[in-house]
N, C-alpha and C. Protein backbone atom coordinates (compact mmCIF):
# COMPACT_ATOMS: atom_id res chain seq x y z
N UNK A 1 -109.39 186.87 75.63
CA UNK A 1 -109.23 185.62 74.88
C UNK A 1 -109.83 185.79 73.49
N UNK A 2 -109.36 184.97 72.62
CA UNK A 2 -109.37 185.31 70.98
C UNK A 2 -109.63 183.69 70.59
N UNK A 3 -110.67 183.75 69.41
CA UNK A 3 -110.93 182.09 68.74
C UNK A 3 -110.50 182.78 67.49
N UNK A 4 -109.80 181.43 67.30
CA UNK A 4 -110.10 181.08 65.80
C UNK A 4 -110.96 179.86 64.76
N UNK A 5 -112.02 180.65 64.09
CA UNK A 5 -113.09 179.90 63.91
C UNK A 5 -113.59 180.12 62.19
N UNK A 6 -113.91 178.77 62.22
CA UNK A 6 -113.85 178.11 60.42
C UNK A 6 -115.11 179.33 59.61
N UNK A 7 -115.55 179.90 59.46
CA UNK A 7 -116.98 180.72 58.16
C UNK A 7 -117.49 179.24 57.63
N UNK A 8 -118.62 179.26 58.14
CA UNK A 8 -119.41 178.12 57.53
C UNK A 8 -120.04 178.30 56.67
N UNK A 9 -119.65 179.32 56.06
CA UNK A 9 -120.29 179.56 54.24
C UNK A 9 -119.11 179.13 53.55
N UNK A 10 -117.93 179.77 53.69
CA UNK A 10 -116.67 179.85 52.58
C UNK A 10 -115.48 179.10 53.07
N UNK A 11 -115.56 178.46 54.59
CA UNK A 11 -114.46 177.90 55.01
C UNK A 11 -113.22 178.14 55.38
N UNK A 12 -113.36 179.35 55.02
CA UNK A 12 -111.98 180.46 55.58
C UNK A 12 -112.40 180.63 57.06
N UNK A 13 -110.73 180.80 57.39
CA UNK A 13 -110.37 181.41 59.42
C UNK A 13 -110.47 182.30 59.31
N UNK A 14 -111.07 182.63 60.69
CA UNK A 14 -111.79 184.16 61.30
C UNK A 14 -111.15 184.38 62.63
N UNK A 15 -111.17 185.63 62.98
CA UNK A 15 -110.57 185.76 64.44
C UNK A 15 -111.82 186.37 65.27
N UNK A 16 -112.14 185.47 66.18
CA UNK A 16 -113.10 186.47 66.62
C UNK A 16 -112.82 186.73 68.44
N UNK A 17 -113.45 187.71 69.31
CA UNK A 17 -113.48 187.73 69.86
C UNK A 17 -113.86 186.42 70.92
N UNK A 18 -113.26 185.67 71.79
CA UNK A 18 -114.30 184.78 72.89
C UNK A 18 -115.86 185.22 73.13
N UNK A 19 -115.83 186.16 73.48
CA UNK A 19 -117.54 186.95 73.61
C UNK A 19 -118.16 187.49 72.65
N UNK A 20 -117.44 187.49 71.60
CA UNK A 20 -118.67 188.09 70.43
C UNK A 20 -119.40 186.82 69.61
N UNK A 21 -120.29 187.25 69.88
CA UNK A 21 -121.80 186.22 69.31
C UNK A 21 -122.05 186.31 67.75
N UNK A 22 -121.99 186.99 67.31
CA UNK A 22 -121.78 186.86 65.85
C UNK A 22 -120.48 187.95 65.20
N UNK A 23 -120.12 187.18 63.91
CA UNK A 23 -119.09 187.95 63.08
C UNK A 23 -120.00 188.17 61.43
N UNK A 24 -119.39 189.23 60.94
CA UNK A 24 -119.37 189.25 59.67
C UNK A 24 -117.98 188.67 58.68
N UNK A 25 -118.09 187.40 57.76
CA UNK A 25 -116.96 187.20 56.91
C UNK A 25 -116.64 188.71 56.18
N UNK A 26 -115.14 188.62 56.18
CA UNK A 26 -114.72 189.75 55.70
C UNK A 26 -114.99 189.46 54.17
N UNK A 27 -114.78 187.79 53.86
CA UNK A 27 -114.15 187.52 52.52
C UNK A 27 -116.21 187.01 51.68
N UNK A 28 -116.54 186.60 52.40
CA UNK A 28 -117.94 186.45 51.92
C UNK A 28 -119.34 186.76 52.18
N UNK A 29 -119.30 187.55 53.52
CA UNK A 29 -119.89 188.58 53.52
C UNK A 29 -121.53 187.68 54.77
N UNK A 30 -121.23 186.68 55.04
CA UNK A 30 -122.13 185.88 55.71
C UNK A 30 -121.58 186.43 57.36
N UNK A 31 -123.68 186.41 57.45
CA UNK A 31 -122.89 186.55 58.84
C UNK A 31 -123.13 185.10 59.74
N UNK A 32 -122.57 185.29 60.76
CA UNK A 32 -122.05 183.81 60.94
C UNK A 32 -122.03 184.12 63.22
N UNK A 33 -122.57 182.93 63.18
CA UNK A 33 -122.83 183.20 64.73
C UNK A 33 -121.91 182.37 65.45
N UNK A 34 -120.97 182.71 66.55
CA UNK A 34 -120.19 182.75 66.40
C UNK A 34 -120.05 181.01 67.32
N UNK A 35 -121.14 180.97 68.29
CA UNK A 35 -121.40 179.90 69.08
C UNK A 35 -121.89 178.41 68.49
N UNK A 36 -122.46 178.54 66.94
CA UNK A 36 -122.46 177.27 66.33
C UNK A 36 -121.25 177.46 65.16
N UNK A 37 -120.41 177.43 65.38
CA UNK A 37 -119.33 177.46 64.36
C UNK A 37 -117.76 176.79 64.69
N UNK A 38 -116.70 175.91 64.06
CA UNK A 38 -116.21 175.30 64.99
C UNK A 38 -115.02 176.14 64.97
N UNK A 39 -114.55 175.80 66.60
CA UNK A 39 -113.76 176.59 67.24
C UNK A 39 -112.09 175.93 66.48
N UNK A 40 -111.27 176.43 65.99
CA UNK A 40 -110.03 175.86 65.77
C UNK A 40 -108.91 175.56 66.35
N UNK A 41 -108.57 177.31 67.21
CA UNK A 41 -107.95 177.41 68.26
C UNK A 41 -108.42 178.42 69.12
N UNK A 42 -107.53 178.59 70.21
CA UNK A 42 -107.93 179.94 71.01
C UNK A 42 -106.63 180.60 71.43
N UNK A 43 -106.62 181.80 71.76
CA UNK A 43 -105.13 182.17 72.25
C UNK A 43 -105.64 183.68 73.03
N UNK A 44 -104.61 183.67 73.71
CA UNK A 44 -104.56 185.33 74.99
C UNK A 44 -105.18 186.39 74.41
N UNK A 45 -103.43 186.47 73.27
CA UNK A 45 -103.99 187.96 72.79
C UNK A 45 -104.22 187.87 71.28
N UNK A 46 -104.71 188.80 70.74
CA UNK A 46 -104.93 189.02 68.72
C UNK A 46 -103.71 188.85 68.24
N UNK A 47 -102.73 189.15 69.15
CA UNK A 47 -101.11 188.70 68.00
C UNK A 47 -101.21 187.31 67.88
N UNK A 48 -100.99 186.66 69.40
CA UNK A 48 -101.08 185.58 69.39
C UNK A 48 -101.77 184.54 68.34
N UNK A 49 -103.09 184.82 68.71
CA UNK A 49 -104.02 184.68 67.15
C UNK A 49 -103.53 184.84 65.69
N UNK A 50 -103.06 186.02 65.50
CA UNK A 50 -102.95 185.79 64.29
C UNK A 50 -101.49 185.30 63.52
N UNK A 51 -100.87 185.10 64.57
CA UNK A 51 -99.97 184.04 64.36
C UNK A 51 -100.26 182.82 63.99
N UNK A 52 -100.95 182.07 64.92
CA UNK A 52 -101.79 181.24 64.83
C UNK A 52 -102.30 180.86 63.43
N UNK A 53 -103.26 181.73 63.44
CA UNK A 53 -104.03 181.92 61.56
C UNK A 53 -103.11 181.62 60.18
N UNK A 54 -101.56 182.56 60.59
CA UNK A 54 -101.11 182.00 59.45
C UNK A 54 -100.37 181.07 59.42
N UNK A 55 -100.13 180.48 60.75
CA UNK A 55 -99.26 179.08 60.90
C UNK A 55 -100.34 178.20 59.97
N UNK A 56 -101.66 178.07 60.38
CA UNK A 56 -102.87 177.32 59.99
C UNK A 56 -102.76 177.54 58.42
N UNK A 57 -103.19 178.58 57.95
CA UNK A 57 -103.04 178.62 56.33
C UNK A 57 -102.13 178.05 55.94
N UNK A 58 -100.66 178.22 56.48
CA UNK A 58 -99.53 177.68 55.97
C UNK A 58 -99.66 175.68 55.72
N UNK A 59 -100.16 175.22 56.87
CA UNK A 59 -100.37 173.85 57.00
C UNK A 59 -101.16 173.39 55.64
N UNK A 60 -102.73 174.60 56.07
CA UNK A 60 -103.58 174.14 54.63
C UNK A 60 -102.99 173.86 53.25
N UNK A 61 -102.07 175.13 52.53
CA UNK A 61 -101.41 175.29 51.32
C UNK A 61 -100.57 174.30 51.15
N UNK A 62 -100.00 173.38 52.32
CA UNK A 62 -98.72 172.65 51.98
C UNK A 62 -99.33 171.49 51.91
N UNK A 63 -100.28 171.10 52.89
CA UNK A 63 -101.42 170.02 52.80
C UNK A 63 -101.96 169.17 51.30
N UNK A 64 -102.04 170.36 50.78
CA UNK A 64 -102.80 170.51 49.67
C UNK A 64 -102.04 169.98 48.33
N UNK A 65 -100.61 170.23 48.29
CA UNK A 65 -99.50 169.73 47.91
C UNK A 65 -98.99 168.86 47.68
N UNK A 66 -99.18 167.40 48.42
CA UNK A 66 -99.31 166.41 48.30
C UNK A 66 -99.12 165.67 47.10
């Protein structure tokens, strides 16, 4: 199982493992634990996920548009 979860420094989606306890942001460099951070979605596998991720970005950018 795979989360997708917000960087509570920079606000960008992360993929992280279900069981991994902390991540490093790729994009800002915080590390970030993975159990106080909010969960967005979850999915099976990493494809799945990162499908997911850019469905989500896509929403954000168009959101924004308004």
């Amino acid at each position: 199982m795979y989360n997708i979860i917000v960087c509570c420094n920079c606000g960008r989606l992360l993929l992280t493992k279900k069981t991994q306890k902390t991540k490093q942001c790729p994009h800002c460099e915080a590390r970030i634990q993975t159990e106080r951070t909010k969960t967005v979605a979850s999915a099976r596998t990493a494809q799945e996920a990162s499908k997911l991720i850019r469905t989500l970005k896509t929403k954000e950018r168009n959101f924004g548009k308004s």
